[in-house]
N, C-alpha and C. Protein backbone atom coordinates (compact mmCIF):
# COMPACT_ATOMS: atom_id res chain seq x y z
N UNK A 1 -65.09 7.29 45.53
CA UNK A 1 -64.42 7.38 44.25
C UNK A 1 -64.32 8.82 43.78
N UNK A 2 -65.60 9.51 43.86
CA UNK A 2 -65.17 11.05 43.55
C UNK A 2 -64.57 11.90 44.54
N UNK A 3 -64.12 11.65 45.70
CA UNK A 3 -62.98 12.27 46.45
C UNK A 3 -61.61 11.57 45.65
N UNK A 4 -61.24 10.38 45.65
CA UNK A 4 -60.38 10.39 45.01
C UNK A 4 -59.94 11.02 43.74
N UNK A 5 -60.92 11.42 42.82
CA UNK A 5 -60.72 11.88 41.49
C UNK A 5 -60.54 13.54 41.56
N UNK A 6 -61.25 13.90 42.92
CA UNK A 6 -60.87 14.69 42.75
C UNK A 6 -59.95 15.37 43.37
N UNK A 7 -59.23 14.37 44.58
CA UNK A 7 -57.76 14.45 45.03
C UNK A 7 -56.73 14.88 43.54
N UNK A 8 -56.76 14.10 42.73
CA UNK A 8 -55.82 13.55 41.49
C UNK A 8 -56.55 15.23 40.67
N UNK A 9 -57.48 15.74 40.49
CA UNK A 9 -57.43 16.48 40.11
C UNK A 9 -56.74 17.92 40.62
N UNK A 10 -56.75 17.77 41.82
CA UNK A 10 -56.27 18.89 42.54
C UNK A 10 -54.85 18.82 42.85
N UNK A 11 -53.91 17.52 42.42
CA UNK A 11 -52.65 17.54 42.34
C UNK A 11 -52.35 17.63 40.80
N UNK A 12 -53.00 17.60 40.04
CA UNK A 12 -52.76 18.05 38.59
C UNK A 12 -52.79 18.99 38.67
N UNK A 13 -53.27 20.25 39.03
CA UNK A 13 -53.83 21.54 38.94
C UNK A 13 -52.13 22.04 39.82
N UNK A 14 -52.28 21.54 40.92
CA UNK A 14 -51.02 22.16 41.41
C UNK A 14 -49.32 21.56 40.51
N UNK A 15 -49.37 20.70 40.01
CA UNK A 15 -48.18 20.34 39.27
C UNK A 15 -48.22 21.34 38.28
N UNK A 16 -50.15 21.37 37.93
CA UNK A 16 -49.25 22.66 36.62
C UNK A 16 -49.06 23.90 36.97
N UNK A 17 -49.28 24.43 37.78
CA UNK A 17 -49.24 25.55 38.29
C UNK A 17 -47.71 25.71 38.19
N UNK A 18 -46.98 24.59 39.26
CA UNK A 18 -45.53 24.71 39.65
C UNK A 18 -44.77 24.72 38.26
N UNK A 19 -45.39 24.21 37.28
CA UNK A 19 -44.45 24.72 36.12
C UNK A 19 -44.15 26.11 35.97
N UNK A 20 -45.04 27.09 35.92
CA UNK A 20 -45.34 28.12 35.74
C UNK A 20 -44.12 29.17 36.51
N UNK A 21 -44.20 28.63 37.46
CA UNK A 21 -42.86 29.64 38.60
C UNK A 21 -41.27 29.07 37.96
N UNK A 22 -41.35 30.78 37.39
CA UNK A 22 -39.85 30.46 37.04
C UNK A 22 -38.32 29.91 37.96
N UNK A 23 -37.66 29.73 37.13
CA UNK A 23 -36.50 29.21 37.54
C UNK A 23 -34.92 30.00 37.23
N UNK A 24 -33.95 29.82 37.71
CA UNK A 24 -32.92 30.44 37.17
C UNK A 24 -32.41 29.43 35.56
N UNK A 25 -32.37 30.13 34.55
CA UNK A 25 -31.89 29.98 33.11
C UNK A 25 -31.48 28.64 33.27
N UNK A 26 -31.20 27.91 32.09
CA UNK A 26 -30.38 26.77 31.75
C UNK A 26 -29.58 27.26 30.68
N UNK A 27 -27.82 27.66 31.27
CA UNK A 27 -26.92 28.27 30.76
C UNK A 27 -25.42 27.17 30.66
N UNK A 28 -25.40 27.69 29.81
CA UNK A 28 -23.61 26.79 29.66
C UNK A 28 -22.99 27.87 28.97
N UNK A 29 -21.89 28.86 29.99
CA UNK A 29 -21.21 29.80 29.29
C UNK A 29 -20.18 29.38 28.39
N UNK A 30 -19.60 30.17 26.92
CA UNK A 30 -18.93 29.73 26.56
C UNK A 30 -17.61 29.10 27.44
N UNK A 31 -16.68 27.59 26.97
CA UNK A 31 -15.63 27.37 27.81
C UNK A 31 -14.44 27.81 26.43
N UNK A 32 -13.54 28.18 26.92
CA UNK A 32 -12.20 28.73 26.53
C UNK A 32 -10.95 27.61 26.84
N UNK A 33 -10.85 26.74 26.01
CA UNK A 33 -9.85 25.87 26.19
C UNK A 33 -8.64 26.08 26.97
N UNK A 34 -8.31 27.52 26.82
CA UNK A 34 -7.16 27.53 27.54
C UNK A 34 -7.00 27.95 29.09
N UNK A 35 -8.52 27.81 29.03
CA UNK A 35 -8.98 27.81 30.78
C UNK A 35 -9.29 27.52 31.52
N UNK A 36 -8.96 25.83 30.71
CA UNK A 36 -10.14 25.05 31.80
C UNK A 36 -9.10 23.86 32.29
N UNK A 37 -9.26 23.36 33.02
CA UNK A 37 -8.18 21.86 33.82
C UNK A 37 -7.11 21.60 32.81
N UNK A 38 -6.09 21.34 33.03
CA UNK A 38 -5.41 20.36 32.46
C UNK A 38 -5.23 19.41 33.03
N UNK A 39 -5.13 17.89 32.85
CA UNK A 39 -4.92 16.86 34.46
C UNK A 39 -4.78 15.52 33.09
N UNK A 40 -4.18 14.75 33.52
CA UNK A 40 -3.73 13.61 32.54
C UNK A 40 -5.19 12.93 32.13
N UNK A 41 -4.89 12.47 30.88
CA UNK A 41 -6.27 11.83 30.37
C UNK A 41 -7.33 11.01 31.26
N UNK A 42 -6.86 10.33 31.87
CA UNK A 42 -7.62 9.18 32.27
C UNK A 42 -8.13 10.39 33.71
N UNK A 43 -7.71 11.20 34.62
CA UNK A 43 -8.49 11.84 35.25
C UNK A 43 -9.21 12.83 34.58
N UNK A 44 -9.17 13.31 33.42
CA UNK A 44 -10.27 14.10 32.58
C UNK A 44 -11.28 13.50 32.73
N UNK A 45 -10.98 12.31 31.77
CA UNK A 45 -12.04 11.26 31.64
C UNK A 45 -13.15 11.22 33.21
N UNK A 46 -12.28 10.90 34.21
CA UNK A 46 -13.52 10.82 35.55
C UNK A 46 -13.76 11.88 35.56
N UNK A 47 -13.09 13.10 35.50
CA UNK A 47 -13.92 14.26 35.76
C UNK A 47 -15.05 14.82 34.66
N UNK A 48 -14.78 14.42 33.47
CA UNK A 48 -15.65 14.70 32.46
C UNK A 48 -16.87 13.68 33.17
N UNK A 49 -17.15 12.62 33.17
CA UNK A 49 -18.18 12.03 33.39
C UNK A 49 -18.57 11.59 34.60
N UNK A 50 -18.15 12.28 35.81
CA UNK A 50 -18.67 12.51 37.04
C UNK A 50 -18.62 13.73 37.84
N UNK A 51 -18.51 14.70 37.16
CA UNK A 51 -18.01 16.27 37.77
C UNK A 51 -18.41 17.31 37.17
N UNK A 52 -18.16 16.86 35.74
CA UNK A 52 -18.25 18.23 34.88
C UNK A 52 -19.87 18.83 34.97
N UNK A 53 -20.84 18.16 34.92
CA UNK A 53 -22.55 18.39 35.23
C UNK A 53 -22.67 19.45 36.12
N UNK A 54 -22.16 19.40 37.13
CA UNK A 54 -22.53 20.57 37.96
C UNK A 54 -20.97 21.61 38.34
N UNK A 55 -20.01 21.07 37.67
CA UNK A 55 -18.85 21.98 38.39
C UNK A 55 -17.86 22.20 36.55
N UNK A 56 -18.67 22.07 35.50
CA UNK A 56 -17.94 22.88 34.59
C UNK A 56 -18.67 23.21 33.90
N UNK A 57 -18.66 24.86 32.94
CA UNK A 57 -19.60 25.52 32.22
C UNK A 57 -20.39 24.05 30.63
N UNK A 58 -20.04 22.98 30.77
CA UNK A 58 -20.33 21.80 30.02
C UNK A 58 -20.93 20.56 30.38
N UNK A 59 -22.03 21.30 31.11
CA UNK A 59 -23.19 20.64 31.96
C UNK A 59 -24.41 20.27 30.70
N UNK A 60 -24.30 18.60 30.95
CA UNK A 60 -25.25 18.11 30.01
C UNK A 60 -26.59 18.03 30.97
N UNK A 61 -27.71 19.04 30.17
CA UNK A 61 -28.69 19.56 31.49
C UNK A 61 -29.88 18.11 31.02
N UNK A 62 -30.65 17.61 31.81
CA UNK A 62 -31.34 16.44 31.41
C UNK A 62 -33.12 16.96 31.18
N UNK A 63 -33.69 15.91 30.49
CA UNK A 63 -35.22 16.16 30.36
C UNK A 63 -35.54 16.45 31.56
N UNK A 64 -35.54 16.51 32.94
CA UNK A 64 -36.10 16.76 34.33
C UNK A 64 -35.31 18.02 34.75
N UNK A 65 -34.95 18.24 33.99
CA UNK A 65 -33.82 20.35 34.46
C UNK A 65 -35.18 20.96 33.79
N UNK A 66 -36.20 20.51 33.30
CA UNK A 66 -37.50 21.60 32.56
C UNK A 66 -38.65 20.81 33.55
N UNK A 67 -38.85 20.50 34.41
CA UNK A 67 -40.01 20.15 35.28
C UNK A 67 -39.80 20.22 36.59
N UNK A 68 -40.71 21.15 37.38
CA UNK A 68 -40.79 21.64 38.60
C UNK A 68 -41.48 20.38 38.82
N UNK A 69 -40.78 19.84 40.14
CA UNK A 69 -39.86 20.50 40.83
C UNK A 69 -38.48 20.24 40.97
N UNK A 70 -38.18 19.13 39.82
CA UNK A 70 -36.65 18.81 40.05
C UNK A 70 -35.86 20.29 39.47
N UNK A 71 -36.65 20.78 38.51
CA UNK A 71 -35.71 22.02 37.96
C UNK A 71 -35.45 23.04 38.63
N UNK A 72 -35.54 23.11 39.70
CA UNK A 72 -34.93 23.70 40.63
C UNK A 72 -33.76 23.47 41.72
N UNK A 73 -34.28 22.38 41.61
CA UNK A 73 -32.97 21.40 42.32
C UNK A 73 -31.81 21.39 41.35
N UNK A 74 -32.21 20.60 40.31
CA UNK A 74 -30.98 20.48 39.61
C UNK A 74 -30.57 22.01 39.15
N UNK A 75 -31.35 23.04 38.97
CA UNK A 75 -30.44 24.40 38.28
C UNK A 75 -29.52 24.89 39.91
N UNK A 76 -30.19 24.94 40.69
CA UNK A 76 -29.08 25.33 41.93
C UNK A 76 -28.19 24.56 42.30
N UNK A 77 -28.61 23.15 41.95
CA UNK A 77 -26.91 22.46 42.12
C UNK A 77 -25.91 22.65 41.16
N UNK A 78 -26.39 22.68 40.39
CA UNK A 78 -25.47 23.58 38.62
C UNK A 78 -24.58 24.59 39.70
N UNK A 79 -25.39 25.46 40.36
CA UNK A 79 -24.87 27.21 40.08
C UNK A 79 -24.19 27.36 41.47
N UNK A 80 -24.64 26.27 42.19
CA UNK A 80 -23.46 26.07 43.66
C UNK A 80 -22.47 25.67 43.21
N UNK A 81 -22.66 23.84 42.51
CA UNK A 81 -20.99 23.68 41.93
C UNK A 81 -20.47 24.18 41.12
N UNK A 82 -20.60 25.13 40.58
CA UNK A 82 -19.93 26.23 39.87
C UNK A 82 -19.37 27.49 40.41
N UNK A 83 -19.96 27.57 41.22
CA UNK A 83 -19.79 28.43 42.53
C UNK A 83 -18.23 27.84 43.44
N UNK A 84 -18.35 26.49 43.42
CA UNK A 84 -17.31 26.32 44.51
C UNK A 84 -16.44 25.60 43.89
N UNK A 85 -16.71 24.78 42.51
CA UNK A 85 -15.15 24.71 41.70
C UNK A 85 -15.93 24.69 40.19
N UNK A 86 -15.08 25.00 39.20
CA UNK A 86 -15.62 25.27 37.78
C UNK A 86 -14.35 24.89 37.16
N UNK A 87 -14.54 23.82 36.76
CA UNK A 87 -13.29 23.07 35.75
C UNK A 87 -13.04 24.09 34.45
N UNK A 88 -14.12 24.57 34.24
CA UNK A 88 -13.97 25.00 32.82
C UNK A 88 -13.38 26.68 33.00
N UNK A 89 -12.88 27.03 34.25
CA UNK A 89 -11.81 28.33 34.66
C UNK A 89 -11.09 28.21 35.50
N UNK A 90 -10.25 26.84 35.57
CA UNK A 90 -9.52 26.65 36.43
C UNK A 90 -8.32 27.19 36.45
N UNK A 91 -7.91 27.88 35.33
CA UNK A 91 -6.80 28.50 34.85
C UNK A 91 -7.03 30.37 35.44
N UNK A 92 -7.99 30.18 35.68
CA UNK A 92 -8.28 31.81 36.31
C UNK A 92 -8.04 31.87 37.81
N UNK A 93 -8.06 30.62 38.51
CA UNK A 93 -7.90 30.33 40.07
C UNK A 93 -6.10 30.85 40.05
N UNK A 94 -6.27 31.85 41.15
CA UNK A 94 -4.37 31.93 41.61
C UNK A 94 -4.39 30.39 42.04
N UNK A 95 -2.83 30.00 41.95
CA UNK A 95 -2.28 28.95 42.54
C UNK A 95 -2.93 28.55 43.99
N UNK A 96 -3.05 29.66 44.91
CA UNK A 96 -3.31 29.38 46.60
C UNK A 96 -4.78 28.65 46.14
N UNK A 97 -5.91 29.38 45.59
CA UNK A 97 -7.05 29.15 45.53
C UNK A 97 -6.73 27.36 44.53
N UNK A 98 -6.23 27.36 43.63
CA UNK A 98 -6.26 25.91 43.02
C UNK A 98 -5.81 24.88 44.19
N UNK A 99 -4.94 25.27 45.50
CA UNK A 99 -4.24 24.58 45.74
C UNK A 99 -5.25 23.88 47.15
N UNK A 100 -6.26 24.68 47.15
CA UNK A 100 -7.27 24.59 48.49
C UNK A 100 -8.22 24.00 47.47
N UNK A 101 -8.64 24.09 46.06
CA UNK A 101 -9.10 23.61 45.36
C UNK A 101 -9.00 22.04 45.35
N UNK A 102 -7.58 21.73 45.33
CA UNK A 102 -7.19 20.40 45.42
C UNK A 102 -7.33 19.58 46.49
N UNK A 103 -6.83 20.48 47.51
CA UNK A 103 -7.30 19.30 48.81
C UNK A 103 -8.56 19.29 49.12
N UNK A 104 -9.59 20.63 49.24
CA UNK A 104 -11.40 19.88 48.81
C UNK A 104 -11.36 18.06 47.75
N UNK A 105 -10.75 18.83 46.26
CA UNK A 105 -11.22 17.47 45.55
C UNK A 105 -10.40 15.99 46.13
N UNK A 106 -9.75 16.48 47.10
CA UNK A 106 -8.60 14.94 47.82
C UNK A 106 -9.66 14.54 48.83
N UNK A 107 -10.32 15.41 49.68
CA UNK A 107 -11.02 14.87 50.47
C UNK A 107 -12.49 14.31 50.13
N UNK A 108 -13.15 15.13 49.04
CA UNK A 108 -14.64 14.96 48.59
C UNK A 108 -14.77 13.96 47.69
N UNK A 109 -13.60 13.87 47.26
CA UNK A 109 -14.02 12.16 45.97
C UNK A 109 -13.80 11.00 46.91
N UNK A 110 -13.29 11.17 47.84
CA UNK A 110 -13.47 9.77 49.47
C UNK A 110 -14.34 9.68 49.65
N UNK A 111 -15.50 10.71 50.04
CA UNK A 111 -16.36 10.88 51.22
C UNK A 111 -17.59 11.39 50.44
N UNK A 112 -17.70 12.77 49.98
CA UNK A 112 -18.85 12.87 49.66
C UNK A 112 -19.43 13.29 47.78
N UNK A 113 -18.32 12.72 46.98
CA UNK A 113 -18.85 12.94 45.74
C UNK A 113 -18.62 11.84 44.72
N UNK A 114 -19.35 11.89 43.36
CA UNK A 114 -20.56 12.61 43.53
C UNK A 114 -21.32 12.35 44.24
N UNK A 115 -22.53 13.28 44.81
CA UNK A 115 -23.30 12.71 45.99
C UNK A 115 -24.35 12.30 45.66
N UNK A 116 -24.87 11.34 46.04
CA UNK A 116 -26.03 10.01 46.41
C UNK A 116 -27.70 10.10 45.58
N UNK A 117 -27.91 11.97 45.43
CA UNK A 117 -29.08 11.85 44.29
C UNK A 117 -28.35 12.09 43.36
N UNK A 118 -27.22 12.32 42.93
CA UNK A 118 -26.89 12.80 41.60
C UNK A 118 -26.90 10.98 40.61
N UNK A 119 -26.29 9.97 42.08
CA UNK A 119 -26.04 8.82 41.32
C UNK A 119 -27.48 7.85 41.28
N UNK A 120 -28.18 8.38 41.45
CA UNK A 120 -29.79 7.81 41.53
C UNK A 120 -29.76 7.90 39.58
N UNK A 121 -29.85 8.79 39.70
CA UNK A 121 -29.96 9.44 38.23
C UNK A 121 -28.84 8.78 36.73
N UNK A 122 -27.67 9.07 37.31
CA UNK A 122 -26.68 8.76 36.93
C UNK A 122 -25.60 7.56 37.38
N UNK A 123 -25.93 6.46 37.48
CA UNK A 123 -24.95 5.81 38.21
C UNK A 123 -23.64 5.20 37.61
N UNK A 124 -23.52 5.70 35.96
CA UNK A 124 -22.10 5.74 35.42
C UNK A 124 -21.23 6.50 36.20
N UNK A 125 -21.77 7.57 37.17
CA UNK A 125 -21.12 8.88 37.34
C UNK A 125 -20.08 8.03 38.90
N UNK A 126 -20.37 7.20 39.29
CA UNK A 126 -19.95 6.13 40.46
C UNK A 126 -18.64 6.23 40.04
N UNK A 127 -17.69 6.25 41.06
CA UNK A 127 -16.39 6.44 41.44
C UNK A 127 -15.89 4.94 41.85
N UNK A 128 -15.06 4.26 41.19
CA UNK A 128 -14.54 3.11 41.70
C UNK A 128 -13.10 3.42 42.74
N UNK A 129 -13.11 2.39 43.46
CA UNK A 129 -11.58 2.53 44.36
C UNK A 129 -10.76 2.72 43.64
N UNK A 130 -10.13 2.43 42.89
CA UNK A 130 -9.29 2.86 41.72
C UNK A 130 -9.54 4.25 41.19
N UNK A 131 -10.70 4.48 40.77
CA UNK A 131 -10.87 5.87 40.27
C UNK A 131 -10.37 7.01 41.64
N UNK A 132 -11.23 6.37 42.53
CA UNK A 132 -10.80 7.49 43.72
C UNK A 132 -9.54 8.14 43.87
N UNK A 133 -8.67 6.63 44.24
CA UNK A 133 -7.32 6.82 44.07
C UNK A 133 -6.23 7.57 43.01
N UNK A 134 -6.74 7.38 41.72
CA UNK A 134 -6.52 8.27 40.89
C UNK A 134 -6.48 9.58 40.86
N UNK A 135 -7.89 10.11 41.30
CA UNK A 135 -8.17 11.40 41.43
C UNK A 135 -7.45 11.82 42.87
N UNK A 136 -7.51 11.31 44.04
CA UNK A 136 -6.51 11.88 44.79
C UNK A 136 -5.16 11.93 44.63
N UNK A 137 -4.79 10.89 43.81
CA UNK A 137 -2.95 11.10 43.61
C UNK A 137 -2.74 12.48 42.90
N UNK A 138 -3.73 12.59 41.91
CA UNK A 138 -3.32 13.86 40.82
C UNK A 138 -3.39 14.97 41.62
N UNK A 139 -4.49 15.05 42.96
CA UNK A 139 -4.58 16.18 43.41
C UNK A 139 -4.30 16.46 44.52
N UNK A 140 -3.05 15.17 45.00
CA UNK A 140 -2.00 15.18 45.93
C UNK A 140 -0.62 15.47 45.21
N UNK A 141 -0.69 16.34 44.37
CA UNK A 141 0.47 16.13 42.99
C UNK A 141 1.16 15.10 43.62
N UNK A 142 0.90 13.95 43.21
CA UNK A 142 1.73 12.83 43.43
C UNK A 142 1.99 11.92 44.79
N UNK A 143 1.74 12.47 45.38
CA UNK A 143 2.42 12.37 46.88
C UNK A 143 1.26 11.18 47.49
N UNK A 144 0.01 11.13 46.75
CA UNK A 144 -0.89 10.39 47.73
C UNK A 144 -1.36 10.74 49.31
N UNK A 145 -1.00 12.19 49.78
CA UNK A 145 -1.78 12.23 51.05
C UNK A 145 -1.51 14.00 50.70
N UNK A 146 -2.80 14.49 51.94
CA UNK A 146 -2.29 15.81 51.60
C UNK A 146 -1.83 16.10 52.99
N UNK A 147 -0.69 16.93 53.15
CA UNK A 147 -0.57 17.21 54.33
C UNK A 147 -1.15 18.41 55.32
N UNK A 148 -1.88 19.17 55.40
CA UNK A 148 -2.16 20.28 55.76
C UNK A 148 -3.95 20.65 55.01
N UNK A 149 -4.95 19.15 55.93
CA UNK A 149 -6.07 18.97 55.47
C UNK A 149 -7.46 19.96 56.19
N UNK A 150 -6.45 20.94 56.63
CA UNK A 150 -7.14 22.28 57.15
C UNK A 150 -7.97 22.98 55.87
N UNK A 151 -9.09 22.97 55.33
CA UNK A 151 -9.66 23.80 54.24
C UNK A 151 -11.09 23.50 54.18
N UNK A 152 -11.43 24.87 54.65
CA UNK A 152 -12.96 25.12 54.60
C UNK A 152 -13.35 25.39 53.86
């Protein structure tokens, strides 16, 4: 019994420790309305509540973004998907870059988004067949397929 107690003590000691090691900020830069997506309501809507968390400066950060060790996880997935699309400056992307922008989001709302711990957490954030479809038509402007699905 006192090896166990003092197992449990010696993982307390290290949990608090890991608080202690900083992290990168919990930031939401100002967004500028006239810079961020435009896309018809009902795909706002999915992107507001399955996208915007880690890929627009209007990331609702949760009670576990302040406890090591998820707060590390979750602040670098913040600052990657912001890194590789940011709704909230989409108006700053030249056309070429929005347009490689688009066929990423044609292929990644099929296959891999949002991805699988985000919906542990969140499982409003779940993409229905319908939703999918939605979001690829808009970002097939219309067309429903993209042709030229070359984009790294």
């Amino acid at each position: 019994m006192a090896s166990f107690v003092r197992y449990v003590l010696i993982l307390a000691v290290i949990f608090g420790l890991m608080q202690l090691i900083p992290s990168y900020e919990k930031e939401n830069p100002p967004v500028e309305p006239d810079k961020e997506i435009q896309a018809p309501k009902e795909v706002m809507e999915i992107f507001r509540r399955s996208c915007y968390d880690c890929h627009s400066n209007e990331t609702r950060w949760p009670w576990y973004a302040d406890v090591a060790p998820m707060k590390w996880v979750v602040r670098r997935d913040v600052i990657e998907g912001r890194k590789a699309l940011n709704f909230s400056i989409w108006q700053e992307y030249d056309e070429q870059r929005k347009k490689e922008l688009k066929k990423r989001i044609f292929r990644s709302v099929f296959m891999a988004m949002p991805p699988p711990q985000y919906l542990w957490l969140h499982p409003d954030a779940k993409l229905s067949e319908e939703e999918k479809e939605r979001v690829r038509l808009w970002a097939s402007d219309g067309k429903g397929y993209i042709e030229d699905m070359d984009v790294r």
